[in-house]
N, C-alpha and C. Protein backbone atom coordinates (compact mmCIF):
# COMPACT_ATOMS: atom_id res chain seq x y z
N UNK A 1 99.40 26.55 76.69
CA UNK A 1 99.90 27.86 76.31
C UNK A 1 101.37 27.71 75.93
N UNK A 2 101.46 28.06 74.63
CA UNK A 2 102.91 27.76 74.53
C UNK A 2 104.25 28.83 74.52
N UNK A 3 105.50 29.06 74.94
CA UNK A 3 106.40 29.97 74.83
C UNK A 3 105.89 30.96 73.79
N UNK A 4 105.68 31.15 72.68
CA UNK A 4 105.68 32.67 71.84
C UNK A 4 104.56 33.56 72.79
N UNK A 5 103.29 32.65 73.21
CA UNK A 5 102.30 33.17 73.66
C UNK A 5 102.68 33.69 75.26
N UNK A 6 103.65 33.28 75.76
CA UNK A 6 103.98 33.72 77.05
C UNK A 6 104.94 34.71 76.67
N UNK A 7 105.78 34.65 75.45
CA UNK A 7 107.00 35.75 75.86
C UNK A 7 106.09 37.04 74.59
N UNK A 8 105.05 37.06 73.77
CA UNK A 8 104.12 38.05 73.31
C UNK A 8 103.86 38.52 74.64
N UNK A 9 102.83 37.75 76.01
CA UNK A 9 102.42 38.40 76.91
C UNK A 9 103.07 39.45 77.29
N UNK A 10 103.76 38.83 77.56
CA UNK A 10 105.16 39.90 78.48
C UNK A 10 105.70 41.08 77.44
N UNK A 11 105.74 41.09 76.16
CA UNK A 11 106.22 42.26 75.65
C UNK A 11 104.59 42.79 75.39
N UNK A 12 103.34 42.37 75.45
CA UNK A 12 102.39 43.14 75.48
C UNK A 12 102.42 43.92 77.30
N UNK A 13 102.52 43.27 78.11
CA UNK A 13 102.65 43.95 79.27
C UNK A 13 103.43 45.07 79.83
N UNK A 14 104.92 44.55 79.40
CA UNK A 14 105.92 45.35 79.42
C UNK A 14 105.63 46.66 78.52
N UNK A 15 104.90 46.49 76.86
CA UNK A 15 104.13 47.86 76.30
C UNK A 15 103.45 48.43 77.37
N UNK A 16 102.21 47.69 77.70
CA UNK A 16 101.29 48.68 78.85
C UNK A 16 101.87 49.37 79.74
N UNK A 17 102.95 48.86 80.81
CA UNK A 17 103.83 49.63 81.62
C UNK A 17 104.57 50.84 80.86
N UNK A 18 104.94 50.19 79.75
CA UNK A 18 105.98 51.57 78.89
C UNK A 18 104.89 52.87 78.99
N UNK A 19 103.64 52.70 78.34
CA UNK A 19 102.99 53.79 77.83
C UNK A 19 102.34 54.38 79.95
N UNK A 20 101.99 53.90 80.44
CA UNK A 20 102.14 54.82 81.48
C UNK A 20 103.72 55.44 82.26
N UNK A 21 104.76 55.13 82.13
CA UNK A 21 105.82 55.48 82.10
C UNK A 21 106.65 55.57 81.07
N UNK A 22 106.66 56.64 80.46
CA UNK A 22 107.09 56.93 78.97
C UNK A 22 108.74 56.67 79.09
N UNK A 23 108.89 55.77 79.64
CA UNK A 23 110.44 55.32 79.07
C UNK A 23 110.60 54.23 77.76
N UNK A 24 109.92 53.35 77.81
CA UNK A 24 109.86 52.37 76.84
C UNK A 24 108.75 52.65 75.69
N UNK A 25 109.04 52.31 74.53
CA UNK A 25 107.85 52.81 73.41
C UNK A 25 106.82 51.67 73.83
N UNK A 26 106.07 51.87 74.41
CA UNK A 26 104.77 50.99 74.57
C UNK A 26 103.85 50.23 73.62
N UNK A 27 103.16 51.14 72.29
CA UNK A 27 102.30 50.75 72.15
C UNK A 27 103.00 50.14 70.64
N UNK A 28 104.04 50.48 70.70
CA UNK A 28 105.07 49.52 69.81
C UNK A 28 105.24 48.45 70.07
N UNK A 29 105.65 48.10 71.26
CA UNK A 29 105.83 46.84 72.39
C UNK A 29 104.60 46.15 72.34
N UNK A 30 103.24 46.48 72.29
CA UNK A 30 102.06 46.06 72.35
C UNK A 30 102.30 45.53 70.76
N UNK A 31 101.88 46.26 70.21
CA UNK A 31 101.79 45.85 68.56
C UNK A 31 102.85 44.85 68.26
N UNK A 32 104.27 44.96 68.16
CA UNK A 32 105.01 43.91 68.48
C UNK A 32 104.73 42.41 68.71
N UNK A 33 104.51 42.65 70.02
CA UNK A 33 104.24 41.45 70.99
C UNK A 33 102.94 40.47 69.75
N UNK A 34 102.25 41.14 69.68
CA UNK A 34 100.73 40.40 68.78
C UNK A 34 100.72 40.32 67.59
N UNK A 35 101.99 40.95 66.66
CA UNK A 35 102.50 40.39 65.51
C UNK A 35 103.43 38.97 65.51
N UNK A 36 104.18 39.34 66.58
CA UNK A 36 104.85 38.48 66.83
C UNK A 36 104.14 36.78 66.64
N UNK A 37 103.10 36.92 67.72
CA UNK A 37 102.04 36.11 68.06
C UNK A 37 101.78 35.38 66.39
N UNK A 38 101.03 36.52 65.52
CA UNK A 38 100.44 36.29 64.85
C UNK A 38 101.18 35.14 63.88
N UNK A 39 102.23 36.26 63.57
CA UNK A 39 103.00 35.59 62.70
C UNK A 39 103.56 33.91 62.96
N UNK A 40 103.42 33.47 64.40
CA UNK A 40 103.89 32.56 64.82
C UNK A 40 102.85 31.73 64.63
N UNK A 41 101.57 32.03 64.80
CA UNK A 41 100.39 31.41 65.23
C UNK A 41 100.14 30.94 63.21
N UNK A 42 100.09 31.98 62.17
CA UNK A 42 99.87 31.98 60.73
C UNK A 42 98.71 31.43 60.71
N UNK A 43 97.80 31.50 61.67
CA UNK A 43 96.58 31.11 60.76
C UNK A 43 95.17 32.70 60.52
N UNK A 44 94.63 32.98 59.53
CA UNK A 44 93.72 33.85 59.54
C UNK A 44 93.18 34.61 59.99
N UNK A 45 92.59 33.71 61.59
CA UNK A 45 91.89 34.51 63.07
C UNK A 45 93.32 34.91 63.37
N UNK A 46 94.33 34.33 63.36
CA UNK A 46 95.70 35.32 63.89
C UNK A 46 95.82 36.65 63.52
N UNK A 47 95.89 36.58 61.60
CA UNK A 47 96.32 37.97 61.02
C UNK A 47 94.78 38.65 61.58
N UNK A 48 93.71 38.28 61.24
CA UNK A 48 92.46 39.58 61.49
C UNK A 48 92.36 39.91 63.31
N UNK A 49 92.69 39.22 64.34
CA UNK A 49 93.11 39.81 65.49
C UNK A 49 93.91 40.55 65.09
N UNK A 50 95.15 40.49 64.60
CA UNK A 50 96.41 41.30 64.90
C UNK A 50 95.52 42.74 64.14
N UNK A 51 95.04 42.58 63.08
CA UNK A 51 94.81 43.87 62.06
C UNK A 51 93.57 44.18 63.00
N UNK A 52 92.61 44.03 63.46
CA UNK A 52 91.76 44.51 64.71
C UNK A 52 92.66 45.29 65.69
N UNK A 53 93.65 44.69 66.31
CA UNK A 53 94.53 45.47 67.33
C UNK A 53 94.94 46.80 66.41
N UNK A 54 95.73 46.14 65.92
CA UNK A 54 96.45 47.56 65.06
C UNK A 54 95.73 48.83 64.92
N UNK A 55 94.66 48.27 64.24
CA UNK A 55 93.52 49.65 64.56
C UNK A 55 93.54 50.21 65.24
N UNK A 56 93.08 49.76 66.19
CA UNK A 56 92.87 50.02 67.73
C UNK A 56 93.96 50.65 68.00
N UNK A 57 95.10 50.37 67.87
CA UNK A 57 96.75 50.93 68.38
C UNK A 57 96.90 52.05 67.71
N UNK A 58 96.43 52.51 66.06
CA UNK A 58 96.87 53.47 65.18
C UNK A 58 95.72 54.34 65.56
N UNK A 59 94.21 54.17 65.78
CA UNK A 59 93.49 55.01 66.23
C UNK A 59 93.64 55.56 67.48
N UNK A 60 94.04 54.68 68.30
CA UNK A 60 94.41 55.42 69.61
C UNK A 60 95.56 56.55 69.50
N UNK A 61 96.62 56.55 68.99
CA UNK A 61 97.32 57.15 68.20
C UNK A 61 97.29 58.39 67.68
N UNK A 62 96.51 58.07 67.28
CA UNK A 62 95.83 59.44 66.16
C UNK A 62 95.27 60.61 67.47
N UNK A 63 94.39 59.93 67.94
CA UNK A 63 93.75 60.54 69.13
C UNK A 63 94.26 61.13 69.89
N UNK A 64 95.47 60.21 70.60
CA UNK A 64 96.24 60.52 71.69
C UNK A 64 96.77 62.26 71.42
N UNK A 65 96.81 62.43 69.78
CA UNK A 65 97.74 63.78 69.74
C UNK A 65 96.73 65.05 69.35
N UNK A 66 95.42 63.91 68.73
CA UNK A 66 94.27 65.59 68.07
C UNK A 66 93.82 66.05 69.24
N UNK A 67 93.41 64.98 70.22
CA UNK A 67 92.57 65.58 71.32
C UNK A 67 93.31 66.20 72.09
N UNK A 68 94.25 66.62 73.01
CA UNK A 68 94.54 66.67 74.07
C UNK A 68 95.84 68.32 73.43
N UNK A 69 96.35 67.73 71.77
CA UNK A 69 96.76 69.20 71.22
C UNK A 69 95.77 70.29 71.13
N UNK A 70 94.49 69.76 70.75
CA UNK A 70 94.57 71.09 70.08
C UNK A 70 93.23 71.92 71.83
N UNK A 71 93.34 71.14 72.80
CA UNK A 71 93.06 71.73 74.07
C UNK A 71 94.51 72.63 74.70
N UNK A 72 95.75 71.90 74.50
CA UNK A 72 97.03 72.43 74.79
C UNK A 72 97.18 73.63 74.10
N UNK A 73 97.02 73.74 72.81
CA UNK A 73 97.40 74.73 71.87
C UNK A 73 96.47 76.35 71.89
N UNK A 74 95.65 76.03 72.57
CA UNK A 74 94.39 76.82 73.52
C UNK A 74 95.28 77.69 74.79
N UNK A 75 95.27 77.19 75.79
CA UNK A 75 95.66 77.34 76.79
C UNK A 75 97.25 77.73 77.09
N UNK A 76 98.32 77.07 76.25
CA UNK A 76 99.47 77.46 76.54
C UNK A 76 100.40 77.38 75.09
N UNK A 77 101.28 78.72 75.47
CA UNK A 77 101.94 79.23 73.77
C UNK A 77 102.83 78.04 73.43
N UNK A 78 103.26 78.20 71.86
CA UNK A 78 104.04 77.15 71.70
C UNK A 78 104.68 77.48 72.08
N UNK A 79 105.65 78.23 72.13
CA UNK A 79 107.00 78.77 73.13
C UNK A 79 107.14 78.13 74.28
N UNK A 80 106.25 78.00 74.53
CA UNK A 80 106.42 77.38 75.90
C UNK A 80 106.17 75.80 76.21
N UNK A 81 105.89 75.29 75.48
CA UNK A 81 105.91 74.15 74.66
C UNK A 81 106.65 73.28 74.64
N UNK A 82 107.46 74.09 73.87
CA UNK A 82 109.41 73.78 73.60
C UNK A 82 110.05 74.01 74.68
N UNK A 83 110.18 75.25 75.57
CA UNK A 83 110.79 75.20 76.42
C UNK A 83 110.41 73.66 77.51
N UNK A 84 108.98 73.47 77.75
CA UNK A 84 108.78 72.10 78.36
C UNK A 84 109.35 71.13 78.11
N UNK A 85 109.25 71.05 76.36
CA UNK A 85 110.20 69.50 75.54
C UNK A 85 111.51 69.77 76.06
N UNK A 86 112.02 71.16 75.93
CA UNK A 86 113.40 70.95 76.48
C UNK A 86 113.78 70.64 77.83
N UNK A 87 112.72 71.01 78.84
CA UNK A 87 112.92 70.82 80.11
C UNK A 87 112.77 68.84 80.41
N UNK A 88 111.87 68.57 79.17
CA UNK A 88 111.62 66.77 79.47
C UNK A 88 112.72 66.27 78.89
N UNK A 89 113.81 66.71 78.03
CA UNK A 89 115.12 66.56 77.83
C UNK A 89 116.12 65.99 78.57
N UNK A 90 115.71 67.60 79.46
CA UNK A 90 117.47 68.05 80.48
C UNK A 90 117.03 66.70 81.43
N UNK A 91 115.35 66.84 82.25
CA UNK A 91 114.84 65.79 83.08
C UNK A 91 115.50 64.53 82.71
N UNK A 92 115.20 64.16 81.85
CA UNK A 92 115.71 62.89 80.86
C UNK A 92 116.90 62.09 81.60
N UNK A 93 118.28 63.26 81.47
CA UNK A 93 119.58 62.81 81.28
C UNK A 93 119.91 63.01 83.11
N UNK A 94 118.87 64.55 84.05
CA UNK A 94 119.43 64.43 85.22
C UNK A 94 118.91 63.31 85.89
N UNK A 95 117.57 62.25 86.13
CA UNK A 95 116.98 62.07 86.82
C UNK A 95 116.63 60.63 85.59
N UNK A 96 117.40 59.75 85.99
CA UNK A 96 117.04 58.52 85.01
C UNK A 96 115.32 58.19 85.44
N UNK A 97 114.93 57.93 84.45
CA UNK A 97 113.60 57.11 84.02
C UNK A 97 112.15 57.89 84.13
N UNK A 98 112.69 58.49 85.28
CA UNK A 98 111.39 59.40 85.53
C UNK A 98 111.55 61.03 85.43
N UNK A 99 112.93 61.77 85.00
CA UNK A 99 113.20 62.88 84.94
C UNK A 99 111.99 63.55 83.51
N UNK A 100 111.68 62.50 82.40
CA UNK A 100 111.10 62.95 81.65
C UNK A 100 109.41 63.48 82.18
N UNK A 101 109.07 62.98 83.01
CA UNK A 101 107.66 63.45 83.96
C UNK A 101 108.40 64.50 84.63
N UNK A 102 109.23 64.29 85.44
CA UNK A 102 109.35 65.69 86.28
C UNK A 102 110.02 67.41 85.63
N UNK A 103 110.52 66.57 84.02
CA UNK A 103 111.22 67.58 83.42
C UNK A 103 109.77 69.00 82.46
N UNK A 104 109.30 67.84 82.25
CA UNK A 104 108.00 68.74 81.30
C UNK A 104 107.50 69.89 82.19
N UNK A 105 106.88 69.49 83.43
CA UNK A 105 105.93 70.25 83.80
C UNK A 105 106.68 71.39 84.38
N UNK A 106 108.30 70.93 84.76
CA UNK A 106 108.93 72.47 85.61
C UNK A 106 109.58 73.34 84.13
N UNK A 107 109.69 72.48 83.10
CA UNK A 107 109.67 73.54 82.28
C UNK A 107 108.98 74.68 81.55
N UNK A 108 107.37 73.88 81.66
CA UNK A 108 106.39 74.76 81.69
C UNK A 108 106.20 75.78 82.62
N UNK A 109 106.18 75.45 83.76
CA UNK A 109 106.10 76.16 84.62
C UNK A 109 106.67 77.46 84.54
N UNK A 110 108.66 77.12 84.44
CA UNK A 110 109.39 77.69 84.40
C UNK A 110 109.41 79.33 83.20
N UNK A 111 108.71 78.83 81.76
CA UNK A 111 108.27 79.78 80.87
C UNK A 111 107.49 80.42 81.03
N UNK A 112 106.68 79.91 81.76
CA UNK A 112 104.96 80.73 81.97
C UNK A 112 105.19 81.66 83.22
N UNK A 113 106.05 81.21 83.70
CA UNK A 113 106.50 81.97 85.19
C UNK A 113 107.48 83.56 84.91
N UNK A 114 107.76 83.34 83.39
CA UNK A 114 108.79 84.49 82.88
C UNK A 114 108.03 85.17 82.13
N UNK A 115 107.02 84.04 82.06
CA UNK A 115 106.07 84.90 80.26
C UNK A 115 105.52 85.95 81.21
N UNK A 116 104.05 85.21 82.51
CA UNK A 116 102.91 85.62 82.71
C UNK A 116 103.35 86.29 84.41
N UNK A 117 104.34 85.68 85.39
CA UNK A 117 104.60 85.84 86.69
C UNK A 117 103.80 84.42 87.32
N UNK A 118 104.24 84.34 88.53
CA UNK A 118 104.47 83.31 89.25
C UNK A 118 102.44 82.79 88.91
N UNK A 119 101.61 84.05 89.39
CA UNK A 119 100.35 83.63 89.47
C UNK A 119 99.51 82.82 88.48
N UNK A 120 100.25 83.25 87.47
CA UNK A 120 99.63 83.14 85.97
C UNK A 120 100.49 81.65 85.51
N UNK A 121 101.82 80.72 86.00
CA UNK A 121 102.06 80.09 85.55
C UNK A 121 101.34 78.68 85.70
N UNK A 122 101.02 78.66 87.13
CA UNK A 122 100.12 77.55 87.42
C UNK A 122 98.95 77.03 86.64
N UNK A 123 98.27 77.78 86.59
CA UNK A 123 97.34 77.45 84.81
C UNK A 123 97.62 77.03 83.76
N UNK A 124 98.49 77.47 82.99
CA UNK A 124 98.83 77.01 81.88
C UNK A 124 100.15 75.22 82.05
N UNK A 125 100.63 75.55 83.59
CA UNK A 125 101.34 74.23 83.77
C UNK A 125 100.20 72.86 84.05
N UNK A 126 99.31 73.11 84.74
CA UNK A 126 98.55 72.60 84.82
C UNK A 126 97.52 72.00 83.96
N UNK A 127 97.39 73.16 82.88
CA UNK A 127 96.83 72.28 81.78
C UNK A 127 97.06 71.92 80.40
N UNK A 128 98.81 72.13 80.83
CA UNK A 128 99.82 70.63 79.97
C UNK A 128 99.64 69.35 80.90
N UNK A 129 99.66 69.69 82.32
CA UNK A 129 99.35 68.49 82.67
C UNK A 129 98.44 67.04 82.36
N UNK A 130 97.28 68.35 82.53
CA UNK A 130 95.98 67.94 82.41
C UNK A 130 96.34 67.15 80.79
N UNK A 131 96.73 67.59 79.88
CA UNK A 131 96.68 67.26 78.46
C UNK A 131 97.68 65.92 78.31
N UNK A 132 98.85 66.15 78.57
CA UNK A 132 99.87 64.96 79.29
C UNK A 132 99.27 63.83 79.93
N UNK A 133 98.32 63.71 80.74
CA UNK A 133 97.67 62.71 81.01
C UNK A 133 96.54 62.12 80.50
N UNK A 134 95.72 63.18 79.78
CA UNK A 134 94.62 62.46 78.91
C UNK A 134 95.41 61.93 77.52
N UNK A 135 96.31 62.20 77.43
CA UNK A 135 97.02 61.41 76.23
C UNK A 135 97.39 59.87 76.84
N UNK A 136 98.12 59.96 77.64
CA UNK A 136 98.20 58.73 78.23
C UNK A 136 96.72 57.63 78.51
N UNK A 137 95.51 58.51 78.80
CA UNK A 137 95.10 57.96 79.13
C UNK A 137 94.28 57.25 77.90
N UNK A 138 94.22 58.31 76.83
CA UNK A 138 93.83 57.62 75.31
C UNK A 138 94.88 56.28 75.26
N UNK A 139 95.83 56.61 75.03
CA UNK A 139 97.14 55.57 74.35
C UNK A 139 96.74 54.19 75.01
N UNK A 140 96.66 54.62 76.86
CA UNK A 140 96.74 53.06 77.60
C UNK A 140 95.41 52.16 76.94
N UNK A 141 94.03 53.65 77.33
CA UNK A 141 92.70 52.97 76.78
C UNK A 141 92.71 52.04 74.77
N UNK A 142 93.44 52.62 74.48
CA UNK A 142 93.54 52.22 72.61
C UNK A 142 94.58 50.69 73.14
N UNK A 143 95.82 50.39 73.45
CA UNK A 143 96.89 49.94 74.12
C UNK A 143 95.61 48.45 74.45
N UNK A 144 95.03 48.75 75.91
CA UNK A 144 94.10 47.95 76.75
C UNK A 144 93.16 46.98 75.45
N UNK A 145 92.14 48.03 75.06
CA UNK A 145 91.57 47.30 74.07
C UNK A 145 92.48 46.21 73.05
N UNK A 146 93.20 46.63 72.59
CA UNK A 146 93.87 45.74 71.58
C UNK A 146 94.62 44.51 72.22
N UNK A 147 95.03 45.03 73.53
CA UNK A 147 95.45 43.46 73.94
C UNK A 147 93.72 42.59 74.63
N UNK A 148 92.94 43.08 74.69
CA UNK A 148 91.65 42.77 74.83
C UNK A 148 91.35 41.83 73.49
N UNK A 149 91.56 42.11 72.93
CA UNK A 149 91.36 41.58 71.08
C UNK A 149 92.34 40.43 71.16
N UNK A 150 93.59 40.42 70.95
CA UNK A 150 95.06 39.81 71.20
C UNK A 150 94.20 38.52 72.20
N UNK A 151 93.65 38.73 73.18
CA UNK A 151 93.46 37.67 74.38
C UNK A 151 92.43 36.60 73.67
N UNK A 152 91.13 37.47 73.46
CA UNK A 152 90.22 36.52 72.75
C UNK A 152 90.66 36.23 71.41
N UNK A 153 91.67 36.65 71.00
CA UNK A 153 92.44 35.55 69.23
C UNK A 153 93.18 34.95 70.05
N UNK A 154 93.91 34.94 71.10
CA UNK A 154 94.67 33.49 71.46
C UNK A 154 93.67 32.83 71.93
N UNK A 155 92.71 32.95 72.45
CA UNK A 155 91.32 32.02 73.31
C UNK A 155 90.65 31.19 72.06
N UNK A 156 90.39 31.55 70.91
CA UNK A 156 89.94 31.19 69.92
C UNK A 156 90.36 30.91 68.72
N UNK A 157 91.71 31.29 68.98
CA UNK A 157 92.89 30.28 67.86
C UNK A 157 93.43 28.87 68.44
């Protein structure tokens, strides 16, 4: 196993960690990492792994935002939306690395709690949650596969 293929690993890994902790662009880091590879590797089974992943990375992608929006866009106003993005903002800058998880959902909260009253906010925070995590869980699942692909083109290059 030689160095590109160990330091690809690690920026494919370091992707997987990014995309469940949205600090680092992940599935960039993934894609990255197995171009990297490819390009190093230049032979054929290299480029058609890498363009197999990619798929996999751009379809997951795609997914990550039709499915889980247009359940969000159901359930809770855009208004409130924004106020969340802004609350995963402020989170951002008070609460390094992880303020962006704890910032979304109290900003939701926080709108729905002004829109609807305290009873009525829990629902709609809850299922940004809910939507917030099935995105993740598309991205990691699209993410997983492609370094799945990535493993058997280094096994068979």
């Amino acid at each position: 196993m030689s160095g590109t293929v160990l330091l690809c690993g690690l920026l494919v890994v370091v992707g997987l960690f990014g995309i469940v902790v949205p600090v680092l662009p992940g599935t960039i880091l993934v894609a990255l990492g197995i171009v990297i590879w490819a390009s190093e590797d230049g032979s054929a089974g290299a480029w058609v792994t890498f363009a197999l992943a990619a798929a996999l990375l751009v379809v997951g992608a795609v997914v990550k935002y039709a499915v889980p929006g247009r359940r969000l866009k159901a359930a809770v106003p855009t208004r409130t939306l924004v106020v969340g993005g802004l609350g995963a903002v402020v989170g951002f800058f008070v609460i390094p690395v992880v303020g962006v998880l704890v910032g979304f959902p109290v900003g939701i909260y926080l709108a729905e709690r002004v829109r609807v009253g305290a009873e009525g906010a829990w629902p709609s925070t809850r299922a940004a949650l809910k939507a917030v995590g099935a995105s993740i869980l598309i991205e990691l699942a699209a993410a997983v596969l492609a370094t799945g692909v990535w493993v058997a083109g280094v096994s068979l290059t």
